[in-house]
ModelCIF file with pLDDT and N, C-alpha, C, O atoms, coordinates in Angstrom:
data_MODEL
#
_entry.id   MODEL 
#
_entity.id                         1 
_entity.type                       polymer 
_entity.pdbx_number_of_molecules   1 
#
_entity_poly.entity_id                      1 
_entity_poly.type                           'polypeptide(L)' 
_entity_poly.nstd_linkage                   no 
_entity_poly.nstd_monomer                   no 
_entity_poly.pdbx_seq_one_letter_code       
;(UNK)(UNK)(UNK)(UNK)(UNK)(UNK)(UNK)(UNK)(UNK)(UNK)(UNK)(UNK)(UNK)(UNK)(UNK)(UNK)
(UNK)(UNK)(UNK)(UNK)(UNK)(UNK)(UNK)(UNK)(UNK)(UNK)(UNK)(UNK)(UNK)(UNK)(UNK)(UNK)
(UNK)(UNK)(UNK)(UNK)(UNK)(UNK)(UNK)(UNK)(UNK)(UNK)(UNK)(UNK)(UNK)(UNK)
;
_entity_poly.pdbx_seq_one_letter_code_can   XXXXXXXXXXXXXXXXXXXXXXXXXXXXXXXXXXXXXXXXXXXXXX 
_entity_poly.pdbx_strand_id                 A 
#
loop_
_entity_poly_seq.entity_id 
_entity_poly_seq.num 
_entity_poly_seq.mon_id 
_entity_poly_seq.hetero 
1 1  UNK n 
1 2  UNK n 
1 3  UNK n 
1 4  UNK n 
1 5  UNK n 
1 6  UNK n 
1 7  UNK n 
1 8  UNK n 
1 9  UNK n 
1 10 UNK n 
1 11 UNK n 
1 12 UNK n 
1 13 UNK n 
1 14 UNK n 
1 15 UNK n 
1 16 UNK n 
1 17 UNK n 
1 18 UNK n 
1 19 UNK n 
1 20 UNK n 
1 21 UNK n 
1 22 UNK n 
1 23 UNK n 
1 24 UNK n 
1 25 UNK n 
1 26 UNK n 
1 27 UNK n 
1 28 UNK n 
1 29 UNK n 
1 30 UNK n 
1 31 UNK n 
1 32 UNK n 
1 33 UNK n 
1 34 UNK n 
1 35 UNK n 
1 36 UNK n 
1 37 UNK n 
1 38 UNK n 
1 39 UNK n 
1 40 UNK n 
1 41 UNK n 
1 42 UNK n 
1 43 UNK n 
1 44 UNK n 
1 45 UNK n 
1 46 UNK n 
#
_struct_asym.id          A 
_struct_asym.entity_id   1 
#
loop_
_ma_qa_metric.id 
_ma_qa_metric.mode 
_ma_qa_metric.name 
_ma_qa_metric.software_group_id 
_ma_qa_metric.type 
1 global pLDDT . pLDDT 
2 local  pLDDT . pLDDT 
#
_ma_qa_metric_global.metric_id      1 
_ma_qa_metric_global.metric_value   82.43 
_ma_qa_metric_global.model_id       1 
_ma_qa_metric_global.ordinal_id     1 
#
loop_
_ma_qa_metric_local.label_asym_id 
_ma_qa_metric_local.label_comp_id 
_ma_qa_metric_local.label_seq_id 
_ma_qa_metric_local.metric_id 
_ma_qa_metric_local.metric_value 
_ma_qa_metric_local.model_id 
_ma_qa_metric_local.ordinal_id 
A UNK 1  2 68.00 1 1  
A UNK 2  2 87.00 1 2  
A UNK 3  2 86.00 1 3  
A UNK 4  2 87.00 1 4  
A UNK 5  2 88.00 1 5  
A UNK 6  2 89.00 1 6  
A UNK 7  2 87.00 1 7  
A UNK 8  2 83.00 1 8  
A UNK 9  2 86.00 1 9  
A UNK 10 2 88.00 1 10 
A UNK 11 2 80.00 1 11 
A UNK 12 2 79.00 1 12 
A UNK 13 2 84.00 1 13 
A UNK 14 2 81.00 1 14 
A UNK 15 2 74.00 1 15 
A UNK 16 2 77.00 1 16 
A UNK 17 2 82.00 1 17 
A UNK 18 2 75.00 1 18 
A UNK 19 2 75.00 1 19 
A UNK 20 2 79.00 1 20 
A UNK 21 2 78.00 1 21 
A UNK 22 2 74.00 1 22 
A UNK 23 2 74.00 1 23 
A UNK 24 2 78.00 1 24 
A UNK 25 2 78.00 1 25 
A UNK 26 2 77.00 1 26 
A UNK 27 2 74.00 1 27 
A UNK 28 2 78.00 1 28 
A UNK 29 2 77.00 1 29 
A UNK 30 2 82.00 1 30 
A UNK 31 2 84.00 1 31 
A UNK 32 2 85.00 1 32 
A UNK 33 2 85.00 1 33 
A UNK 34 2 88.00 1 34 
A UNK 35 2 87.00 1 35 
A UNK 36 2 86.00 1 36 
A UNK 37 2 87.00 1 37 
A UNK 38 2 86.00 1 38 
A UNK 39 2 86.00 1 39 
A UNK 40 2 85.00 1 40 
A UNK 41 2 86.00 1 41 
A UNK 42 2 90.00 1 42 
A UNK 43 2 88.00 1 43 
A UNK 44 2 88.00 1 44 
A UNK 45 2 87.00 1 45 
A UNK 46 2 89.00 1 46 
#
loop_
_atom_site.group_PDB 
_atom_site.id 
_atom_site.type_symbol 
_atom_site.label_atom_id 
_atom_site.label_alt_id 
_atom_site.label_comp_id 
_atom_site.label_asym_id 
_atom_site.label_entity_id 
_atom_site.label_seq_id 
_atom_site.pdbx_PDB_ins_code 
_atom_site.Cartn_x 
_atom_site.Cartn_y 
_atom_site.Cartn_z 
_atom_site.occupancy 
_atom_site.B_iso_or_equiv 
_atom_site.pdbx_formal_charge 
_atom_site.auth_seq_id 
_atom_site.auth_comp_id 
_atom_site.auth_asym_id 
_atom_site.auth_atom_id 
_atom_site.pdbx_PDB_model_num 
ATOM 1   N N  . UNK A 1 1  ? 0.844   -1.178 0.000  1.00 68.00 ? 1  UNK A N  1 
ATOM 2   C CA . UNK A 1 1  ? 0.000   0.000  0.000  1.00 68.00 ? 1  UNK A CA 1 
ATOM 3   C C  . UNK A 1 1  ? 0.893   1.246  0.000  1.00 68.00 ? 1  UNK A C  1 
ATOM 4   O O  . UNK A 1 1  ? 1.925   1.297  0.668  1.00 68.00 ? 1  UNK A O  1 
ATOM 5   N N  . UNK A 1 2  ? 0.398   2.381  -0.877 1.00 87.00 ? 2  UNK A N  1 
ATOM 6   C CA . UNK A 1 2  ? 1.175   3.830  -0.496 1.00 87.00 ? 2  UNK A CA 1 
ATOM 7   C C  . UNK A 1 2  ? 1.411   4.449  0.342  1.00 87.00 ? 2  UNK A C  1 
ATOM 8   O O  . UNK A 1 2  ? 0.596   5.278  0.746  1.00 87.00 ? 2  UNK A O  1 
ATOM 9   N N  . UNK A 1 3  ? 2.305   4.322  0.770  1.00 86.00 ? 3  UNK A N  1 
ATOM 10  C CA . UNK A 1 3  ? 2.415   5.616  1.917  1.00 86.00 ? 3  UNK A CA 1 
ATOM 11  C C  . UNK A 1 3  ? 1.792   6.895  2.418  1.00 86.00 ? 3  UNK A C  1 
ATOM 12  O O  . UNK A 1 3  ? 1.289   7.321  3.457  1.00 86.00 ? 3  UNK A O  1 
ATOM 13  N N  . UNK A 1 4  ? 2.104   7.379  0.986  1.00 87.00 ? 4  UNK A N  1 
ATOM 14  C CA . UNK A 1 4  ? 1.090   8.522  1.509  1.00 87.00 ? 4  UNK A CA 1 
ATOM 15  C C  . UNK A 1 4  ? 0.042   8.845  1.186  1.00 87.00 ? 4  UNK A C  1 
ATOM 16  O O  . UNK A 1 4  ? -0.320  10.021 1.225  1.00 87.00 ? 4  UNK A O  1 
ATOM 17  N N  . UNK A 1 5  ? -0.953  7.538  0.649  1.00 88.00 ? 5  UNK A N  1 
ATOM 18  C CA . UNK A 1 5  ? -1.960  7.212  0.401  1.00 88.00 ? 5  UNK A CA 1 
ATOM 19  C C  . UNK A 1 5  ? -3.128  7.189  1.721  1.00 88.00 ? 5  UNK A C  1 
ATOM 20  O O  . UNK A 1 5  ? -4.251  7.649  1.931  1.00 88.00 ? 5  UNK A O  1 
ATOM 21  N N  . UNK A 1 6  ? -1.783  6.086  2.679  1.00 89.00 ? 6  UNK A N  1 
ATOM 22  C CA . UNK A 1 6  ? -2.072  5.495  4.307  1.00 89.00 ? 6  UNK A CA 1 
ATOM 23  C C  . UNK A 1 6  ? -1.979  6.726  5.179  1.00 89.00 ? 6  UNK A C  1 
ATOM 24  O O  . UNK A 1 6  ? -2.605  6.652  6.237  1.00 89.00 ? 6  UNK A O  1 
ATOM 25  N N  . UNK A 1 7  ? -1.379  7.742  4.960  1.00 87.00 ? 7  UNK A N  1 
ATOM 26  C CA . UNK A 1 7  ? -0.970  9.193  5.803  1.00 87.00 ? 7  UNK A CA 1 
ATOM 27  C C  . UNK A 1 7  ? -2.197  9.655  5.452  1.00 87.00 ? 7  UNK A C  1 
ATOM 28  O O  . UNK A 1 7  ? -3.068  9.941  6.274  1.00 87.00 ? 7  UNK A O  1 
ATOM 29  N N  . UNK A 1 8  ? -2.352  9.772  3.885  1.00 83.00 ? 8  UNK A N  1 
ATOM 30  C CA . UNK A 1 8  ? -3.643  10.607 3.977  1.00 83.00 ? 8  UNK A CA 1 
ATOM 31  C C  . UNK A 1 8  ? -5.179  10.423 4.473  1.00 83.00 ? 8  UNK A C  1 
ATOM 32  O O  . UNK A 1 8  ? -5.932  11.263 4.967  1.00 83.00 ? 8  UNK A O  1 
ATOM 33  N N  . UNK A 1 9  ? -5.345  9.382  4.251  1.00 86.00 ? 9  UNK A N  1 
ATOM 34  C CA . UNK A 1 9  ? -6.768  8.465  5.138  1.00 86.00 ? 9  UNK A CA 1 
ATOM 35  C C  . UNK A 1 9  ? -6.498  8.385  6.408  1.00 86.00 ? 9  UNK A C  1 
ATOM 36  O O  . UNK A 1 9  ? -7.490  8.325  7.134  1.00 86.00 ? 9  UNK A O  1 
ATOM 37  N N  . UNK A 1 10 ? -5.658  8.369  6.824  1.00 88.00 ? 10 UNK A N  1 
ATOM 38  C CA . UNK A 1 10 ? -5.149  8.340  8.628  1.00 88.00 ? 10 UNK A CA 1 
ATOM 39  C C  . UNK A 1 10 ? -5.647  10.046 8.964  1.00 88.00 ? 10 UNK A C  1 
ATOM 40  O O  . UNK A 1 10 ? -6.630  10.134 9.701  1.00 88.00 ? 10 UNK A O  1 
ATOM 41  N N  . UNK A 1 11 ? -5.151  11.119 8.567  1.00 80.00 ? 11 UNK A N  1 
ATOM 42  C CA . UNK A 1 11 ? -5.239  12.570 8.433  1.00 80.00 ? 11 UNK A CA 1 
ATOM 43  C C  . UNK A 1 11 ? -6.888  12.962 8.361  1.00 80.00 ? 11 UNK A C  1 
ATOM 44  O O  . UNK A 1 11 ? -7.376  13.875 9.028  1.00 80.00 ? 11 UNK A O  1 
ATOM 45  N N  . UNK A 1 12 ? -7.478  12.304 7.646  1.00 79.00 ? 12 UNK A N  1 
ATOM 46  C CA . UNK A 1 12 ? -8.727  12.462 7.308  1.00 79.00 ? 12 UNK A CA 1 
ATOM 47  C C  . UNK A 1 12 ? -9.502  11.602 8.055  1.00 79.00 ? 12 UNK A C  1 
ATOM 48  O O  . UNK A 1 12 ? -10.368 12.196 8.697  1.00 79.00 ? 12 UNK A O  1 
ATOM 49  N N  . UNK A 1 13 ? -9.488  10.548 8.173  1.00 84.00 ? 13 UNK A N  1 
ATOM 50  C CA . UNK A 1 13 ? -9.923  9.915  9.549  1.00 84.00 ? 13 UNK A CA 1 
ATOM 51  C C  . UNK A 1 13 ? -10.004 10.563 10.633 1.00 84.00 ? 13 UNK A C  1 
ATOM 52  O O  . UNK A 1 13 ? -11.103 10.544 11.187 1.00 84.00 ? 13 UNK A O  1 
ATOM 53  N N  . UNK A 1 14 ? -9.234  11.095 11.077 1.00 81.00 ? 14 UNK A N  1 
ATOM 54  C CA . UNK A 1 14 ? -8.905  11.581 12.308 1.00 81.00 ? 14 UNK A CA 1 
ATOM 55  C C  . UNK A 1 14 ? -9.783  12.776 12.428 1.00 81.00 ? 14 UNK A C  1 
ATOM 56  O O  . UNK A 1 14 ? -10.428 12.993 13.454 1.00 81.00 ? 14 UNK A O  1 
ATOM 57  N N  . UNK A 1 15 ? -9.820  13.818 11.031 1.00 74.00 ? 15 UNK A N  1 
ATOM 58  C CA . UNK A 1 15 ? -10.435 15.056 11.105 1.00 74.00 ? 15 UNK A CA 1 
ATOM 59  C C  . UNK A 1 15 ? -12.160 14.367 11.347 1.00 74.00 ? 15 UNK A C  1 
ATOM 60  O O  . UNK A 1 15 ? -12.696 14.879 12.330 1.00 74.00 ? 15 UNK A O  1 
ATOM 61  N N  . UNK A 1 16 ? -12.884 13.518 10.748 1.00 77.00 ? 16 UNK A N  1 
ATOM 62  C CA . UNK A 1 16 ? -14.028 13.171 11.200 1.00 77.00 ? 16 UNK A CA 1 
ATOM 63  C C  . UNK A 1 16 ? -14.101 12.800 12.392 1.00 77.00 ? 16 UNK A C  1 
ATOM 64  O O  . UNK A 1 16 ? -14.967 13.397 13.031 1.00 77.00 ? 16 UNK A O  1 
ATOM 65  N N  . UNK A 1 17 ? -13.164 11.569 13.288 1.00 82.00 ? 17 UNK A N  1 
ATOM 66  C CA . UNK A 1 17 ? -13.071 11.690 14.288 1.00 82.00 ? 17 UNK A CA 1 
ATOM 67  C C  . UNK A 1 17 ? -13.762 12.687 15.227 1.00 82.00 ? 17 UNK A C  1 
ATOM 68  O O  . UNK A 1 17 ? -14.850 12.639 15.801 1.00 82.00 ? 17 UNK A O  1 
ATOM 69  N N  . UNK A 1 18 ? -12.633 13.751 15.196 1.00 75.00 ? 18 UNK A N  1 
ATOM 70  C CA . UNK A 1 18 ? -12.705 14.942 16.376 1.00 75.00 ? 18 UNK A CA 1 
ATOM 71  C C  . UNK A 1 18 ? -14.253 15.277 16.162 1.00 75.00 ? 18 UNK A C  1 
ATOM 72  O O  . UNK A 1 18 ? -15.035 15.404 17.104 1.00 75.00 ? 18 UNK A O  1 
ATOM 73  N N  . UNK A 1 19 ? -14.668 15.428 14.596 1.00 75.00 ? 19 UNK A N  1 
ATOM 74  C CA . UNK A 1 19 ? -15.619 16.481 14.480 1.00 75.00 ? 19 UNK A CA 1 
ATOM 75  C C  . UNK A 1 19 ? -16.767 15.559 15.545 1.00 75.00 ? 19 UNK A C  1 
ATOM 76  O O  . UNK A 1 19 ? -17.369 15.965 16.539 1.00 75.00 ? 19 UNK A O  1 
ATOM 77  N N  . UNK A 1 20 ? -16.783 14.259 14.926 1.00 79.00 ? 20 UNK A N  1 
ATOM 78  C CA . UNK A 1 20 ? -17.796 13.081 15.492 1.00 79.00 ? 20 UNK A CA 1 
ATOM 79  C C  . UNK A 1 20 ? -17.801 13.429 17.122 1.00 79.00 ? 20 UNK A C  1 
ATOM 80  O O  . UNK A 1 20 ? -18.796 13.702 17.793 1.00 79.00 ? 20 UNK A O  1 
ATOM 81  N N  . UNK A 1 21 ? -16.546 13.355 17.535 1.00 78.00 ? 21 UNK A N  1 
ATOM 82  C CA . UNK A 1 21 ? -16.632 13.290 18.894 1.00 78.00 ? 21 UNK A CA 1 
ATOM 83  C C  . UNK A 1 21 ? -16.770 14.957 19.652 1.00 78.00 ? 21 UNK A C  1 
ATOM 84  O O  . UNK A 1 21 ? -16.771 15.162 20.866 1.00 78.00 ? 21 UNK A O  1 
ATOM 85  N N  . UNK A 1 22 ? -16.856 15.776 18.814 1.00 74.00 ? 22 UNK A N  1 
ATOM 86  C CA . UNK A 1 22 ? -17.061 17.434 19.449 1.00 74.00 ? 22 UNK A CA 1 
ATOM 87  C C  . UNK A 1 22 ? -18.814 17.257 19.479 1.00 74.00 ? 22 UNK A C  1 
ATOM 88  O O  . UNK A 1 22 ? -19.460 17.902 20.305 1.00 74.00 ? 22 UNK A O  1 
ATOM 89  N N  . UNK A 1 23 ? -19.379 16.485 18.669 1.00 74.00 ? 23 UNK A N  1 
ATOM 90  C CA . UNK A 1 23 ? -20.452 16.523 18.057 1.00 74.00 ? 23 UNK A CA 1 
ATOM 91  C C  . UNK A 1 23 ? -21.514 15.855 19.709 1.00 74.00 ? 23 UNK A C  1 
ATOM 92  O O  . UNK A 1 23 ? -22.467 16.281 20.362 1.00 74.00 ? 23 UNK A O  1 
ATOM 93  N N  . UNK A 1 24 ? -20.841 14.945 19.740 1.00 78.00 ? 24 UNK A N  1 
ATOM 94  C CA . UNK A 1 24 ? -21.149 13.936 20.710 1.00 78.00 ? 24 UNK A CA 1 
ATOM 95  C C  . UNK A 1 24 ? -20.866 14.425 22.484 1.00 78.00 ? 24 UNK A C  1 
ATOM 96  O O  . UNK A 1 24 ? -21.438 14.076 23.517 1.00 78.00 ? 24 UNK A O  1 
ATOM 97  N N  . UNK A 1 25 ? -20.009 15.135 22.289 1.00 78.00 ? 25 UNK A N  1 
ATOM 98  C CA . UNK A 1 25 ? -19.770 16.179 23.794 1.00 78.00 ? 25 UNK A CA 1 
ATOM 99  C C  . UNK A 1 25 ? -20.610 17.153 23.814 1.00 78.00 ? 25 UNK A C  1 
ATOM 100 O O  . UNK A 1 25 ? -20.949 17.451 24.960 1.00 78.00 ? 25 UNK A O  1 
ATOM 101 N N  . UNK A 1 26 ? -21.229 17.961 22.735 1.00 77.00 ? 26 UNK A N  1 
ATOM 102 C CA . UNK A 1 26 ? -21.341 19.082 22.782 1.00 77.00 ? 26 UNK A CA 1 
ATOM 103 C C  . UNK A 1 26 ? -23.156 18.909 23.141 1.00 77.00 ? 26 UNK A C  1 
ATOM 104 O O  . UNK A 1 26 ? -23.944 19.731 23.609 1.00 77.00 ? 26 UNK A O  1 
ATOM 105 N N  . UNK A 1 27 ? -23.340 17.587 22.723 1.00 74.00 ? 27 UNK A N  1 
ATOM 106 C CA . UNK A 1 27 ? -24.607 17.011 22.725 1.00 74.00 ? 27 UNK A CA 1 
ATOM 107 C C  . UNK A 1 27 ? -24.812 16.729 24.385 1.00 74.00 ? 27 UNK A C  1 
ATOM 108 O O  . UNK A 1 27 ? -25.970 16.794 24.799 1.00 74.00 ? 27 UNK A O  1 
ATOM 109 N N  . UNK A 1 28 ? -24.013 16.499 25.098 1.00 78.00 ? 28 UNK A N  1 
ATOM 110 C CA . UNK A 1 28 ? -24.266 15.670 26.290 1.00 78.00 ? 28 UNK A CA 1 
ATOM 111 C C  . UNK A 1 28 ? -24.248 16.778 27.197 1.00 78.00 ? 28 UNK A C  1 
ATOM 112 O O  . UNK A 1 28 ? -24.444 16.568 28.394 1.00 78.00 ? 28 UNK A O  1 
ATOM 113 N N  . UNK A 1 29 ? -23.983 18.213 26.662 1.00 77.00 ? 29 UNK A N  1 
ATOM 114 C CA . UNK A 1 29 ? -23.806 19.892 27.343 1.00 77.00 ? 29 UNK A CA 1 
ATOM 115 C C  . UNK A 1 29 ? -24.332 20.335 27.413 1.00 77.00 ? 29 UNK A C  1 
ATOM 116 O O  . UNK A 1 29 ? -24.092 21.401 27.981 1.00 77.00 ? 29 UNK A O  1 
ATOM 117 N N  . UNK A 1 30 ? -25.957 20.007 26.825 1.00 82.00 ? 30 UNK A N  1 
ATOM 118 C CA . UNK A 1 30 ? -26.721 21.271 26.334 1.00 82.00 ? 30 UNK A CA 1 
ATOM 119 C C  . UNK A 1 30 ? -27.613 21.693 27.900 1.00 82.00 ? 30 UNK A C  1 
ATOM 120 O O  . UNK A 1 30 ? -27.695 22.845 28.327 1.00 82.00 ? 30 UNK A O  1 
ATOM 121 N N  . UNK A 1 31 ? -27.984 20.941 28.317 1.00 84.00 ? 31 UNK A N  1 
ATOM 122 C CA . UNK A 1 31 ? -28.081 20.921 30.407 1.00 84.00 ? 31 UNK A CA 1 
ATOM 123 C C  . UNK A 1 31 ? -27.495 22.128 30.699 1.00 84.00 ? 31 UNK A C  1 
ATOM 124 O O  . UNK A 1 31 ? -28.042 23.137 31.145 1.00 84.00 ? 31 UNK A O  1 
ATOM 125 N N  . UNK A 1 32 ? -26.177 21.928 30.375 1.00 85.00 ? 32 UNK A N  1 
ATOM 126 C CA . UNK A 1 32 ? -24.911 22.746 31.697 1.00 85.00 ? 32 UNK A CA 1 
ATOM 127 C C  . UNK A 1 32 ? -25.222 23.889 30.720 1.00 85.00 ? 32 UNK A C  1 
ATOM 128 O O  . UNK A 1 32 ? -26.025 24.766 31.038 1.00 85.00 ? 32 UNK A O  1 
ATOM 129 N N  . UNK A 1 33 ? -24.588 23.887 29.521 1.00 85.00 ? 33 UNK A N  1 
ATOM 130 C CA . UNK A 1 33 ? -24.887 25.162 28.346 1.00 85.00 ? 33 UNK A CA 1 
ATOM 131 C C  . UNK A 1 33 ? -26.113 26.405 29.006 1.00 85.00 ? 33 UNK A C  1 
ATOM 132 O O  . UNK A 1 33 ? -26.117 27.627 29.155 1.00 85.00 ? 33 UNK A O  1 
ATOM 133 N N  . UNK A 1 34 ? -27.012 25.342 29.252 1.00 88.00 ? 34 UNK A N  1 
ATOM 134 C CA . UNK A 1 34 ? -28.689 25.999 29.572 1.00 88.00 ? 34 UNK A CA 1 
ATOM 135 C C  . UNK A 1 34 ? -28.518 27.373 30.795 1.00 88.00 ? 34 UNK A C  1 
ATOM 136 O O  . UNK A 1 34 ? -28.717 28.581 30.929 1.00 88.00 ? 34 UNK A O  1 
ATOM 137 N N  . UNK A 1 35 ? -27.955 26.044 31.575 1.00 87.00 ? 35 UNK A N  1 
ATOM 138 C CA . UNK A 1 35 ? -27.642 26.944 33.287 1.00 87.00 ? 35 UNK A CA 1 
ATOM 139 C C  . UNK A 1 35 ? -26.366 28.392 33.295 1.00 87.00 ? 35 UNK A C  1 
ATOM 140 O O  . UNK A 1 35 ? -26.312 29.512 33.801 1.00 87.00 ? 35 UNK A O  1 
ATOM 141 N N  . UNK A 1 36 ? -25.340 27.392 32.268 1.00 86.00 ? 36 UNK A N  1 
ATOM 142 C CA . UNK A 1 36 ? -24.245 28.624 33.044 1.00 86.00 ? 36 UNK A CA 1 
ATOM 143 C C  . UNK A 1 36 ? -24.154 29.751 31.964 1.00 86.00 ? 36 UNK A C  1 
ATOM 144 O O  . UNK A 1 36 ? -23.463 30.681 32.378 1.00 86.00 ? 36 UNK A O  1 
ATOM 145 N N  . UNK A 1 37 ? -24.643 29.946 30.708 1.00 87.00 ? 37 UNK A N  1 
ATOM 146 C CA . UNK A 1 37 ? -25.162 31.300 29.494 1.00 87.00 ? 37 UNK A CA 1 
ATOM 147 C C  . UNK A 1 37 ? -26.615 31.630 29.934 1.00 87.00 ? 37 UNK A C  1 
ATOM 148 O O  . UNK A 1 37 ? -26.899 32.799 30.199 1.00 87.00 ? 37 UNK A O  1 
ATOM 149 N N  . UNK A 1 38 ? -27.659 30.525 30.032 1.00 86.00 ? 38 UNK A N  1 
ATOM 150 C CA . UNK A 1 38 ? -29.345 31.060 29.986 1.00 86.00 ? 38 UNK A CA 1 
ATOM 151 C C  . UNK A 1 38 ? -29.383 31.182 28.832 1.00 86.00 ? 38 UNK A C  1 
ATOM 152 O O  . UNK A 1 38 ? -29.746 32.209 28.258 1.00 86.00 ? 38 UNK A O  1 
ATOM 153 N N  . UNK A 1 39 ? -28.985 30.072 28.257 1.00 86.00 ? 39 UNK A N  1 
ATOM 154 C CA . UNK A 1 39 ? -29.493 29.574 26.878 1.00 86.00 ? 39 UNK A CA 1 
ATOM 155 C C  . UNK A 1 39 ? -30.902 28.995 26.703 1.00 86.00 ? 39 UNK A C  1 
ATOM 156 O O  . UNK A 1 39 ? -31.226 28.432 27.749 1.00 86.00 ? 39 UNK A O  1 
ATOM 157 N N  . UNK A 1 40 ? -31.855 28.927 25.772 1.00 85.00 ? 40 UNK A N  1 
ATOM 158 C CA . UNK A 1 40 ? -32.853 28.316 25.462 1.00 85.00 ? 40 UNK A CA 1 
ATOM 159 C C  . UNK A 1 40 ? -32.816 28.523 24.094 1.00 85.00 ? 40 UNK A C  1 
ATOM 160 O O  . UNK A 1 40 ? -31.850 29.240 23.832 1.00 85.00 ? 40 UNK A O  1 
ATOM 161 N N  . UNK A 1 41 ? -33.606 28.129 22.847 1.00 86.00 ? 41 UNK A N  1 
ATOM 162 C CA . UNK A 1 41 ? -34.511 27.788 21.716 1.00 86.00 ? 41 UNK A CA 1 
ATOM 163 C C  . UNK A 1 41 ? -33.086 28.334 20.721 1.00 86.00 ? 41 UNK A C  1 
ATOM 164 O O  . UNK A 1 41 ? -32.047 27.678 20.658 1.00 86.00 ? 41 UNK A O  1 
ATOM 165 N N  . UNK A 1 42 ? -33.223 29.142 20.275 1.00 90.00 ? 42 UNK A N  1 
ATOM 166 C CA . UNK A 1 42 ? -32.127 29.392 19.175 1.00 90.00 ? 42 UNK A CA 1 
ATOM 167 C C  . UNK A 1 42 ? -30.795 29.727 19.472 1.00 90.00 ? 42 UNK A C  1 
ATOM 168 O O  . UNK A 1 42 ? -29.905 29.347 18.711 1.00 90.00 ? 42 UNK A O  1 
ATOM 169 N N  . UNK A 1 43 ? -30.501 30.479 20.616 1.00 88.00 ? 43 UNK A N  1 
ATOM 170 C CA . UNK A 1 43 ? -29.470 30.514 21.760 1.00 88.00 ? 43 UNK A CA 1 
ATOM 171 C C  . UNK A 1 43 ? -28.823 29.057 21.645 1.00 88.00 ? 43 UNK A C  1 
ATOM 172 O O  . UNK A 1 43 ? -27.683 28.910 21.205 1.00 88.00 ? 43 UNK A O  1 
ATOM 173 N N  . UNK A 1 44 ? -29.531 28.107 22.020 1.00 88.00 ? 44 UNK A N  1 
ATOM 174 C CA . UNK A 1 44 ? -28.800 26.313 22.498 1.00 88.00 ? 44 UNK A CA 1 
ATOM 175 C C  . UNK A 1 44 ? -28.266 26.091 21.268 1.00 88.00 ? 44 UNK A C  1 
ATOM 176 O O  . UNK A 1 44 ? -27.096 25.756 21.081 1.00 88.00 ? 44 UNK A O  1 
ATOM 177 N N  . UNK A 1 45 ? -29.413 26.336 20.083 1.00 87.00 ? 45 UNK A N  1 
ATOM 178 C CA . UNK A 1 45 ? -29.262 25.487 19.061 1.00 87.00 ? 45 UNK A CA 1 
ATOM 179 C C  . UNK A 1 45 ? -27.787 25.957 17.739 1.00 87.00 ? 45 UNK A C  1 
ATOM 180 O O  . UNK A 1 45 ? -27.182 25.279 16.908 1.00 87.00 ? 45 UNK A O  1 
ATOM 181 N N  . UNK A 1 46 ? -27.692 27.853 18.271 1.00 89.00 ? 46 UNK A N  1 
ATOM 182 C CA . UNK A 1 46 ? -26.735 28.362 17.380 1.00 89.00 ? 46 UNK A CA 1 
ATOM 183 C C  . UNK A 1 46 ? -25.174 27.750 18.086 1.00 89.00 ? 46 UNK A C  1 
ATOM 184 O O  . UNK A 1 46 ? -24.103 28.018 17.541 1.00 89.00 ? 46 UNK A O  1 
#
């Protein structure tokens, strides 16, 4: 296999990764988000 074929899918992997997992934290915040801004309806969601 190419080298930097394997670098580049590793690189790009990774960038979905993070996004997946910011996605997935940011989801499990929206509680705390609520309390410590006084966020609600378009506030939470922007």
């Amino acid at each position: 296999m190419n080298a930097t074929l394997l670098r580049c899918s590793i690189i790009a992997a990774l960038g979905g990764l993070l996004f997946g997992f910011d996605t997935a934290v940011i989801s499990g915040t929206t509680e705390q988000l609520r309390e410590v801004f006084g966020l609600e309806g378009v506030g939470l969601g922007f």
